[in-house]
N, C-alpha and C. Protein backbone atom coordinates (compact mmCIF):
# COMPACT_ATOMS: atom_id res chain seq x y z
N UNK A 1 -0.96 -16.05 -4.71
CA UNK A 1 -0.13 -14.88 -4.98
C UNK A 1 -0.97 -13.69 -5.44
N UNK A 2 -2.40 -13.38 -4.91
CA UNK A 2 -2.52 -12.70 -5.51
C UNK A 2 -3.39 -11.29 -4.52
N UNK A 3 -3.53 -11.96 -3.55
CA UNK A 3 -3.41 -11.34 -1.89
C UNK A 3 -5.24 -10.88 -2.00
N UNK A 4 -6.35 -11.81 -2.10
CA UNK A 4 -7.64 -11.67 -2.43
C UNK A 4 -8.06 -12.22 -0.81
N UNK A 5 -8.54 -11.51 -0.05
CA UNK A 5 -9.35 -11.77 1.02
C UNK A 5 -10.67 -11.25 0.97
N UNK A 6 -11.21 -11.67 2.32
CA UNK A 6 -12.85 -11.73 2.18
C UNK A 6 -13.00 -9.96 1.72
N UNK A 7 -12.22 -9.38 2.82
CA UNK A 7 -12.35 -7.75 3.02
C UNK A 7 -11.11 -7.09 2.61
N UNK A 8 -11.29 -6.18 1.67
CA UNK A 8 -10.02 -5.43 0.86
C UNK A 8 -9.76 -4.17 2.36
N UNK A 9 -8.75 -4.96 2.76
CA UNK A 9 -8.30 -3.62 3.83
C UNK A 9 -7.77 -1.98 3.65
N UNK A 10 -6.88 -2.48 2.26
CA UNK A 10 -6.87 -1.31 1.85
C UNK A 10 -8.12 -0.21 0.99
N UNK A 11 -9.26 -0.75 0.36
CA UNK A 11 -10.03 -0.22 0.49
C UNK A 11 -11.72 0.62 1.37
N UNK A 12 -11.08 -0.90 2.34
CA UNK A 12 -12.04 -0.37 3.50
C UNK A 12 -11.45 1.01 4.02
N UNK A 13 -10.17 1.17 4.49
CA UNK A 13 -9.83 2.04 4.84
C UNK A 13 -10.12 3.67 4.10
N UNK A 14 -9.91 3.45 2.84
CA UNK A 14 -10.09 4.68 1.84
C UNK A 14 -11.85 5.18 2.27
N UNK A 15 -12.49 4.11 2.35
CA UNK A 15 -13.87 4.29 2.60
C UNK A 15 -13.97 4.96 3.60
N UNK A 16 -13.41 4.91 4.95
CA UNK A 16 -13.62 5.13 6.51
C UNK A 16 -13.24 6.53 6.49
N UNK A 17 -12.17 6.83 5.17
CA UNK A 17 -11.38 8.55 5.29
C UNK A 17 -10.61 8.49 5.97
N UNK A 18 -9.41 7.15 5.97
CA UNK A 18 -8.21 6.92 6.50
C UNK A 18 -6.80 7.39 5.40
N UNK A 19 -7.07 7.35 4.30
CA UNK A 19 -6.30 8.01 3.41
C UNK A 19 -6.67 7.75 2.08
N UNK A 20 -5.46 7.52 1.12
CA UNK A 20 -6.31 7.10 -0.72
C UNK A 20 -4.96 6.26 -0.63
N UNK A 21 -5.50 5.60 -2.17
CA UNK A 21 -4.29 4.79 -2.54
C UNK A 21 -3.37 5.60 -3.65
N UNK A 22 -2.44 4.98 -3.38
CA UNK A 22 -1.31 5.17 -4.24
C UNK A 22 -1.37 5.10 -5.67
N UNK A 23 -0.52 5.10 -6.37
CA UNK A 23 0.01 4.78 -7.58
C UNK A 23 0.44 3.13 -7.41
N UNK A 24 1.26 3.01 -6.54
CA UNK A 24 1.62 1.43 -6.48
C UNK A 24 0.61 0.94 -5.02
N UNK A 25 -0.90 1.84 -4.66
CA UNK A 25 -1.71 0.55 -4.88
C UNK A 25 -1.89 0.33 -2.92
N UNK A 26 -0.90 1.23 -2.81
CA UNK A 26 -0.81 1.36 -1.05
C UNK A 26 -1.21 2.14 -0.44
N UNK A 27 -1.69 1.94 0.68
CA UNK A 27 -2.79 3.05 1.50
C UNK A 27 -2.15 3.95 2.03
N UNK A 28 -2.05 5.39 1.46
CA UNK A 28 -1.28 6.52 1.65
C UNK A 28 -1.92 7.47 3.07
N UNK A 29 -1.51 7.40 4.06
CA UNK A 29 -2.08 8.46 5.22
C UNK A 29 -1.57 9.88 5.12
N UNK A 30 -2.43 10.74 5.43
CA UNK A 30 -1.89 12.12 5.14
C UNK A 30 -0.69 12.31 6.37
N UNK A 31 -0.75 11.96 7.22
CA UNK A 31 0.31 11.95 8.31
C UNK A 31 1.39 11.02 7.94
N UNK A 32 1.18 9.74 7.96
CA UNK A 32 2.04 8.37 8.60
C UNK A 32 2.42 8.02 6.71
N UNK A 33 2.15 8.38 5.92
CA UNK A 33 2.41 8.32 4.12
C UNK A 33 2.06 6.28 4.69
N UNK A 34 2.68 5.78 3.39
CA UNK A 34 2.22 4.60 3.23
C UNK A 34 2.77 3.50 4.59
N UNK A 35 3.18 4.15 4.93
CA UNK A 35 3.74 2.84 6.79
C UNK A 35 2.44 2.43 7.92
N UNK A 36 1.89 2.14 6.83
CA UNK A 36 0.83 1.63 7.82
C UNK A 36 0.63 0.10 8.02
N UNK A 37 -0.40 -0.14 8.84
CA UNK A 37 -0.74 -1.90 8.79
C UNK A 37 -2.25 -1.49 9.62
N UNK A 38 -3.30 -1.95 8.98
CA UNK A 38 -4.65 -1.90 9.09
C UNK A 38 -5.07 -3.21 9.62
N UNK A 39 -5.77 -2.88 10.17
CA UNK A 39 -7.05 -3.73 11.27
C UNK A 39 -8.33 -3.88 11.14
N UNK A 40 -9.52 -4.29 11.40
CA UNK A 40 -10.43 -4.34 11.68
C UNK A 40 -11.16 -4.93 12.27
N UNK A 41 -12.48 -4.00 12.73
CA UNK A 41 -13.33 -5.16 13.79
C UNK A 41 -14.55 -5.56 12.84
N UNK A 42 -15.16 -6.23 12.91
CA UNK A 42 -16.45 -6.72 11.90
C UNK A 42 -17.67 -5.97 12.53
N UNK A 43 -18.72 -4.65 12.56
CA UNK A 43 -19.62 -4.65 13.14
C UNK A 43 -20.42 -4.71 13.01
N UNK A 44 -22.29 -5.29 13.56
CA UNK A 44 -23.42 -4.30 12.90
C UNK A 44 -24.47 -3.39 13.22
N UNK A 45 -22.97 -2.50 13.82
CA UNK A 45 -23.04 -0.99 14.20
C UNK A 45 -22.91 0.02 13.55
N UNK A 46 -24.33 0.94 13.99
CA UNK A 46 -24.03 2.59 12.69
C UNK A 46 -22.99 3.23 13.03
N UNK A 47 -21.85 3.28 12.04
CA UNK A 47 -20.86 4.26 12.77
C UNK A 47 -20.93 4.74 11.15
N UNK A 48 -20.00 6.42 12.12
CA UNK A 48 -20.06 7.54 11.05
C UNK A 48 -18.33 7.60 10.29
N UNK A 49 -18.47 7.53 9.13
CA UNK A 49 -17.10 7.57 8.80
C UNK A 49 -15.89 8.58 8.64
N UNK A 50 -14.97 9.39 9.06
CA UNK A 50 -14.16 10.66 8.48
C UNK A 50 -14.54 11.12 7.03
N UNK A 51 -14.22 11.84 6.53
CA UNK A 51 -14.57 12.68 5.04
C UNK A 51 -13.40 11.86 4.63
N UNK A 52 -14.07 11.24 3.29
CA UNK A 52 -12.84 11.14 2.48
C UNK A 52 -11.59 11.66 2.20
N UNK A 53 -10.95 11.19 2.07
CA UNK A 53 -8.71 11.82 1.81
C UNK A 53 -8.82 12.17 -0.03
N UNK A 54 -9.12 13.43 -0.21
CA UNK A 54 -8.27 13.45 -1.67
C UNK A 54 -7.15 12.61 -2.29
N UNK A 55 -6.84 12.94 -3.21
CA UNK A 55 -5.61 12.11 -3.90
C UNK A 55 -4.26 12.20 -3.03
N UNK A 56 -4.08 11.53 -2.32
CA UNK A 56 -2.13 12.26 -1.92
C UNK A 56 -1.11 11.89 -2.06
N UNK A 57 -1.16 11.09 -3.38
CA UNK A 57 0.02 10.95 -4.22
C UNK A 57 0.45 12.40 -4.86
N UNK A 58 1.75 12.88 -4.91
CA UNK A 58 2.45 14.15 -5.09
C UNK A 58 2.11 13.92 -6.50
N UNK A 59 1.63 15.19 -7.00
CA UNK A 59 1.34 15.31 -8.84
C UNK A 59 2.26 15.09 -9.30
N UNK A 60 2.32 14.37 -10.25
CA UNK A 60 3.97 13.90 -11.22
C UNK A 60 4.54 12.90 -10.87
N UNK A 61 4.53 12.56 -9.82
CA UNK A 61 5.57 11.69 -8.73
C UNK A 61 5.30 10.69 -9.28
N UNK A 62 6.42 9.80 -9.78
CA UNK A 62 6.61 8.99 -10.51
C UNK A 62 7.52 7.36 -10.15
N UNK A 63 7.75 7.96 -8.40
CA UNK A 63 9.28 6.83 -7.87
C UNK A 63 8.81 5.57 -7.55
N UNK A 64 7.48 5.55 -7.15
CA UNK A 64 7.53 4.13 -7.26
C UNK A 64 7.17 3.23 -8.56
N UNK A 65 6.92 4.19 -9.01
CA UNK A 65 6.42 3.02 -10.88
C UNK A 65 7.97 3.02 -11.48
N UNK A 66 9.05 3.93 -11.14
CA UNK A 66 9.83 4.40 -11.88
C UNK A 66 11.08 3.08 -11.19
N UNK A 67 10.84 2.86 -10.17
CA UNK A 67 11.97 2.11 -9.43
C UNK A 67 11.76 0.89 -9.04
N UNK A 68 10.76 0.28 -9.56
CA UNK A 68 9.93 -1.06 -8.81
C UNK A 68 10.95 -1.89 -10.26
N UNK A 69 11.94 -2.76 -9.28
CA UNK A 69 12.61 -3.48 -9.83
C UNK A 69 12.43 -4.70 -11.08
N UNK A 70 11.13 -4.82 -10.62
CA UNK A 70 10.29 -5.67 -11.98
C UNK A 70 9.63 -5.48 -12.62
N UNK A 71 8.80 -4.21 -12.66
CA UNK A 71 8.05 -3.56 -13.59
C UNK A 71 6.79 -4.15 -13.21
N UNK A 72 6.27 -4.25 -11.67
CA UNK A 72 5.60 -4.69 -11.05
C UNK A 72 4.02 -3.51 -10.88
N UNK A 73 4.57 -2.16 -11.35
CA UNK A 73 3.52 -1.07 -11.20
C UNK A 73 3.49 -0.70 -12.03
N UNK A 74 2.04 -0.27 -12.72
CA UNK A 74 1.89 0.42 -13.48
C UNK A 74 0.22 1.37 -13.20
N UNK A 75 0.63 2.51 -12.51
CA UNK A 75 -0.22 3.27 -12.57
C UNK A 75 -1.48 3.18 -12.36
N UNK A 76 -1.89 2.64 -10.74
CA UNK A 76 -2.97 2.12 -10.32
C UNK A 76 -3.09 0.55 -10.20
N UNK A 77 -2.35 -0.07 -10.89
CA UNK A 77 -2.56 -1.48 -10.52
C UNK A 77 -0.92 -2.35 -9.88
N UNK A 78 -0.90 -3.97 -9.79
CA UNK A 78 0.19 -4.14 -9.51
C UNK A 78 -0.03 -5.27 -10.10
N UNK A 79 1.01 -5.93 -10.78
CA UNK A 79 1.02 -7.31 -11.21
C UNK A 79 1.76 -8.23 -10.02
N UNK A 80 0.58 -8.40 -9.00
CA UNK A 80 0.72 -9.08 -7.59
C UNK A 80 2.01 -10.32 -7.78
N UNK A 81 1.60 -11.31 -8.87
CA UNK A 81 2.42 -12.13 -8.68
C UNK A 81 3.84 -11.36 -8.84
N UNK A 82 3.86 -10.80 -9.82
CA UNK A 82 5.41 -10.60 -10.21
C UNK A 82 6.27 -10.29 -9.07
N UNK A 83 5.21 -8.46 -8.34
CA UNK A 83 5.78 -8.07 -7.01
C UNK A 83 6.07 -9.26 -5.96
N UNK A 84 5.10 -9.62 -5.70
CA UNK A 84 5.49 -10.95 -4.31
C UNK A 84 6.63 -11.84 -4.36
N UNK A 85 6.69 -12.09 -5.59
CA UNK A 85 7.72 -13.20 -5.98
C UNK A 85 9.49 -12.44 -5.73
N UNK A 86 9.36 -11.16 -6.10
CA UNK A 86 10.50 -10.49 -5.78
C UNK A 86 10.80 -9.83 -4.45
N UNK A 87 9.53 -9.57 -3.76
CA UNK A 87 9.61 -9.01 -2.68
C UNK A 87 9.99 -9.85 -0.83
N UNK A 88 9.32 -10.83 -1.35
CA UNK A 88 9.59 -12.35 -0.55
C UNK A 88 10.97 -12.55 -0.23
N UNK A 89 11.45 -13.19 0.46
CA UNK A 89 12.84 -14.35 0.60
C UNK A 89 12.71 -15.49 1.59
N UNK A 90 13.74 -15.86 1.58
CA UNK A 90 14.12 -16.85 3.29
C UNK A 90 15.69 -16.94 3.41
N UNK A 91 16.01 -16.73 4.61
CA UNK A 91 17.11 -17.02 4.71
C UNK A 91 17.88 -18.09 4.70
N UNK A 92 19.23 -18.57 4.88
CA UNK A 92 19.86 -19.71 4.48
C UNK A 92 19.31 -20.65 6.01
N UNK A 93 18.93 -20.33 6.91
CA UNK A 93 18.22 -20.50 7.96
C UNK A 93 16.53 -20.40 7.79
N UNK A 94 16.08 -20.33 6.61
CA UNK A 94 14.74 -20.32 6.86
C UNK A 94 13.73 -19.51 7.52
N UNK A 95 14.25 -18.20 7.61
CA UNK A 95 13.61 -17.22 7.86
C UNK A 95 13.51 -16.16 7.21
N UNK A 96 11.51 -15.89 7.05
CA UNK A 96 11.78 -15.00 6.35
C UNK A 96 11.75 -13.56 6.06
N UNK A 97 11.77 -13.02 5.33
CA UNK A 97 12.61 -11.83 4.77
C UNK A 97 12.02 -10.71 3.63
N UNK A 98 12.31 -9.72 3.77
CA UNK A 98 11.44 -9.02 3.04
C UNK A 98 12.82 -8.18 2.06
N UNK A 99 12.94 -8.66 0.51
CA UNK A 99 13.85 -8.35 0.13
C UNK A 99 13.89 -6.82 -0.79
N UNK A 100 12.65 -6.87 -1.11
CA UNK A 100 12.13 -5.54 -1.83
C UNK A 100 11.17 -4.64 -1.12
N UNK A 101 11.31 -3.40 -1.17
CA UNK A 101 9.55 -2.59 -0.40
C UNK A 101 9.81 -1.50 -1.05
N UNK A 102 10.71 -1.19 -1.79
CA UNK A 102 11.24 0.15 -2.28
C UNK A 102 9.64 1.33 -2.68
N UNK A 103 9.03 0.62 -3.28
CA UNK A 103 7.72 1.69 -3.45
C UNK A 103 7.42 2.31 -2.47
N UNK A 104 7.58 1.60 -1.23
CA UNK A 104 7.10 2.04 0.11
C UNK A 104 8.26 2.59 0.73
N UNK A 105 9.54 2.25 0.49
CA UNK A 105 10.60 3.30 1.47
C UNK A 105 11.01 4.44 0.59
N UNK A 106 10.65 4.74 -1.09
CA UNK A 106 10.96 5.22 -1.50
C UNK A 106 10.15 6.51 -1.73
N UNK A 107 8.53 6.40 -1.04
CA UNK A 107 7.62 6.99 -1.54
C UNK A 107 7.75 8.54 -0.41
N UNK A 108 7.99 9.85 -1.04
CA UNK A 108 8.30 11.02 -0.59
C UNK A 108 6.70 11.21 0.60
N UNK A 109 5.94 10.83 0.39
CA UNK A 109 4.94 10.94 1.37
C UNK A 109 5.11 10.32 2.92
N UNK A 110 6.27 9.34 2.75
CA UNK A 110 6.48 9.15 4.17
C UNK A 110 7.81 10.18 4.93
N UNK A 111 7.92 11.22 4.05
CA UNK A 111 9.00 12.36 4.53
C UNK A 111 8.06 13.16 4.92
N UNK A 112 6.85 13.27 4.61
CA UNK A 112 6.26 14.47 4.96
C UNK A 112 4.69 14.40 5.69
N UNK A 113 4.49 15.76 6.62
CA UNK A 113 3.52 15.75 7.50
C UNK A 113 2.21 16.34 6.73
């Protein structure tokens, strides 16, 4: 529960000058705000990276620490287990389900270009 892989995708990305992170911790694009899903190829090729993304969490903006149903954010970090455990489901059929994302549908950066 605590989502530790070999390669932090969301920080590779910040590196490459794909965007910054959030407040609750999610890779914010200046276009696409936090709706993303990242990839990578492994290389050991010189490639040149974009300029870093300033901060683009909105100054003040407070909705996802303010609305995260478990008190799962706090201002740069996330208490992984708590979030996952609430965010998870399955249905009465065994499929599953994503019952919480509110940081992410709630976050004003995916309203704007």
């Amino acid at each position: 529960m605590t989502a530790k892989g070999m390669i932090s995708m969301r920080h590779t990305a910040v590196q490459c000058g794909l965007g910054s992170l959030g407040k609750n911790t999610l890779l914010i694009h200046p276009e696409f705000g936090n709706r993303l899903t990242v990839g990578a190829v492994l290389t050991d090729l010189e490639l040149n990276s974009d300029p870093l993304q300033p901060d683009l969490c909105i100054p003040g903006c407070r909705i996802c620490l303010d609305h995260c149903p478990v008190q799962a954010i706090s201002g740069g970090s996330v208490k992984q287990k708590s979030c996952r455990l609430n965010t998870y489901g399955t249905t009465a059929r065994g499929f599953d389900t994503v019952d919480c994302n509110r940081c992410r549908a709630l976050c004003p950066r995916n309203r704007m270009k």
